[in-house]
Protein backbone atom coordinates (compact mmCIF):
# COMPACT_ATOMS: atom_id res chain seq x y z
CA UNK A 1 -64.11 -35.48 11.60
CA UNK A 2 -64.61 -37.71 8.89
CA UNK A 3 -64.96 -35.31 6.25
CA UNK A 4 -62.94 -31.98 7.43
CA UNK A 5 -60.73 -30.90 4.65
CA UNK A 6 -57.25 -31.71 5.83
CA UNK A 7 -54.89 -29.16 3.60
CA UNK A 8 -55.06 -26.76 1.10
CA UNK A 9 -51.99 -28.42 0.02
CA UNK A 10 -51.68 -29.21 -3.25
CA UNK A 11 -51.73 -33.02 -4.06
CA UNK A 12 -48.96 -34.40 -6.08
CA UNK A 13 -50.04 -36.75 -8.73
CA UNK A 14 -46.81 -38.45 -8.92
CA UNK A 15 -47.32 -39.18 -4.61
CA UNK A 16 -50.47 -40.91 -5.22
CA UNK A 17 -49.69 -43.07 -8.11
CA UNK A 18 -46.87 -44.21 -6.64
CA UNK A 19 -49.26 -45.25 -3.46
CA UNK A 20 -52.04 -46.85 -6.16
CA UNK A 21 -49.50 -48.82 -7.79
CA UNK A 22 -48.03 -50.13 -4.71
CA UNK A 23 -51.98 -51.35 -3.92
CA UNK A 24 -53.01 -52.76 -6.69
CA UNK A 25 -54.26 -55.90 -5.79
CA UNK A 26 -54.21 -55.46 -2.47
CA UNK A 27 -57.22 -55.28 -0.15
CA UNK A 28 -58.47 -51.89 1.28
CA UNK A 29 -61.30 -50.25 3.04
CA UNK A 30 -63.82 -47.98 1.41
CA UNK A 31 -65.93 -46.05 3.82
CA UNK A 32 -69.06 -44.47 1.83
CA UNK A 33 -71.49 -43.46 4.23
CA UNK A 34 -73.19 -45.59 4.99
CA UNK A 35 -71.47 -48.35 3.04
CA UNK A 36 -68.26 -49.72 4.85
CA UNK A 37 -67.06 -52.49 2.52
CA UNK A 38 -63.94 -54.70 1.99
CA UNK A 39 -62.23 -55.01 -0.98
CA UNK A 40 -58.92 -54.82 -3.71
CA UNK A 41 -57.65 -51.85 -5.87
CA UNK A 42 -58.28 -53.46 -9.21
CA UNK A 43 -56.72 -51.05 -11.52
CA UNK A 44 -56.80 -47.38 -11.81
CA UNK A 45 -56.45 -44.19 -14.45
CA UNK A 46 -55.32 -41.31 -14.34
CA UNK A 47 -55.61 -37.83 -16.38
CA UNK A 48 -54.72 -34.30 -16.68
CA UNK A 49 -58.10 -33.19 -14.47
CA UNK A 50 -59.33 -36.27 -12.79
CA UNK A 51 -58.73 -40.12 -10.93
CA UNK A 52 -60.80 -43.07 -11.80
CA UNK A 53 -60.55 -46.03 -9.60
CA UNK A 54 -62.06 -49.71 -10.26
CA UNK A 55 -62.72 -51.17 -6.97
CA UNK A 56 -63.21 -54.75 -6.64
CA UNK A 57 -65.64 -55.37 -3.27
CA UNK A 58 -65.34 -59.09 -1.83
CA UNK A 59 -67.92 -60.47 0.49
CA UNK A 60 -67.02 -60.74 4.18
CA UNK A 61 -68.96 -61.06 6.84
CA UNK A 62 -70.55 -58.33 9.03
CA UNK A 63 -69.48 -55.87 6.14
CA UNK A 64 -71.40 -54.91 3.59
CA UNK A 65 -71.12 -55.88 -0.47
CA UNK A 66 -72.30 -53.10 -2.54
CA UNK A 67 -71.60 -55.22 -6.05
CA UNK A 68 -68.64 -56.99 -7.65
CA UNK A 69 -67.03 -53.93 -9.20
CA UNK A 70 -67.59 -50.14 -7.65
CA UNK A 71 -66.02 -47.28 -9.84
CA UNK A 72 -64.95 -44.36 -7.92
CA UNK A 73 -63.71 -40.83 -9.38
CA UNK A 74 -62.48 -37.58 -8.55
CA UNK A 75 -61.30 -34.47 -10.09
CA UNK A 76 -58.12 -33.41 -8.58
CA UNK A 77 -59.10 -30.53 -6.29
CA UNK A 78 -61.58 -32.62 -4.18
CA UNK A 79 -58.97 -35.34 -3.55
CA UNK A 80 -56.57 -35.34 -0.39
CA UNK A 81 -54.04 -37.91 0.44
CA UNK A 82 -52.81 -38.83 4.12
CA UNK A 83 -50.40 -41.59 4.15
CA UNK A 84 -52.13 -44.69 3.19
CA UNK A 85 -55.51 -42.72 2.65
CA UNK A 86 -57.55 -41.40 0.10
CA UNK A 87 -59.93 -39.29 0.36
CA UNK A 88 -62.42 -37.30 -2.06
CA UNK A 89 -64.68 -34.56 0.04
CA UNK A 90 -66.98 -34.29 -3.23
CA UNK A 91 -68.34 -37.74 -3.28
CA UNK A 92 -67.51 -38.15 0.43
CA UNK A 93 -65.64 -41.65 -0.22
CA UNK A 94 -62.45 -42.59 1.86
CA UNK A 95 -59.92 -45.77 0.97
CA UNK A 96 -57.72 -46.68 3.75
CA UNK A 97 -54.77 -48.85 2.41
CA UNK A 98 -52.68 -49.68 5.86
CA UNK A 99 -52.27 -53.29 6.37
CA UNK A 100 -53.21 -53.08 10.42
CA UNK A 101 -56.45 -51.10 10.11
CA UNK A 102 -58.00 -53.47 7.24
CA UNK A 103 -57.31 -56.07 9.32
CA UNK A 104 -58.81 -55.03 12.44
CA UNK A 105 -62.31 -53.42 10.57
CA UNK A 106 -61.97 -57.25 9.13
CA UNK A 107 -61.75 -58.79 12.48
CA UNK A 108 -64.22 -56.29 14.20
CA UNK A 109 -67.15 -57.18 11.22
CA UNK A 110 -66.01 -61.02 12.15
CA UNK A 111 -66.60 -60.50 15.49
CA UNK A 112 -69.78 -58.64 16.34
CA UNK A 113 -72.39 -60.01 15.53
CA UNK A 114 -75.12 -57.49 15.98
CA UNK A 115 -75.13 -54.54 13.03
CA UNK A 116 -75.87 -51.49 15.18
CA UNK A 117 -72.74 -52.87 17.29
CA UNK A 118 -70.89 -53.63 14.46
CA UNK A 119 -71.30 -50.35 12.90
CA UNK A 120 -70.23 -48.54 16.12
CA UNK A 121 -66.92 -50.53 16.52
CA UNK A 122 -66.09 -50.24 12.85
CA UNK A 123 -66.61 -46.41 13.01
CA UNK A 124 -65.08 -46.33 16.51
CA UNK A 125 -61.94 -48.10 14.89
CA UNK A 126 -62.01 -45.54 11.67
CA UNK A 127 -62.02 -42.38 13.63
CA UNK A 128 -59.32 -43.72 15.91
CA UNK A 129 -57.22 -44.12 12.96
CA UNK A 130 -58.07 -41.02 11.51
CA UNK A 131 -57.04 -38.95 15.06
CA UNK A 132 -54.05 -40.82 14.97
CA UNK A 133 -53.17 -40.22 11.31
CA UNK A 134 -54.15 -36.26 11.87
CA UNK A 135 -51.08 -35.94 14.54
């Protein structure tokens, strides 16, 4: 479910730049399989055929910390946008922006302590989201 194409629908460019600039700064979940990681849209560009995003990953515990700065990029077909979510099916990376479900993948990497469990909550908790986002 993770990485079914939503839409054909074409993405507007002005719809998600007005979501990146709202998160700049803010923290967000990437989801890269295997890597689940915290972290805050540092800055991001934009073009006529693709989106460039500079992610900066902070430590916390129970999820993993790939490096200070991750780069992630797109062209435009292989993005989709849902809400607060990103998603490119090419590189099979996923940013989820909403406030709630940071927070709980936060708290659920706080509060399991074994990684097999912790990996099964956290993904437990994404797909939930993403069933409830589909609707």
């Amino acid at each position: 479910m993770l990485f079914r194409r939503h839409s054909k629908k074409k993405l507007h460019k002005n719809e998600l730049n007005g979501i990146l600039e709202s998160q700049v700064h803010k923290n967000c979940i990437l989801f890269q399989k295997p890597i689940v990681c915290f972290g805050q849209l540092q800055n991001y560009t934009m073009d006529d055929s693709s989106l460039k995003i500079h992610l900066n990953t902070l430590p916390i515990h129970g999820l993993e910390h790939p490096g200070q700065v991750i780069l992630l990029s797109s062209s435009w077909e292989d993005l989709a946008l849902l809400s607060a979510h990103i998603i490119c099916y090419d590189q099979g990376w996923h940013l989820f922006f909403e406030t709630s479900l940071v927070e709980e993948i936060r708290q659920t990497a706080i509060e399991n302590e074994s990684r097999q469990d912790k990996l099964l909550k956290v993904m437990e908790t994404l797909c939930n989201y993403l069933a409830r986002e589909g609707k």
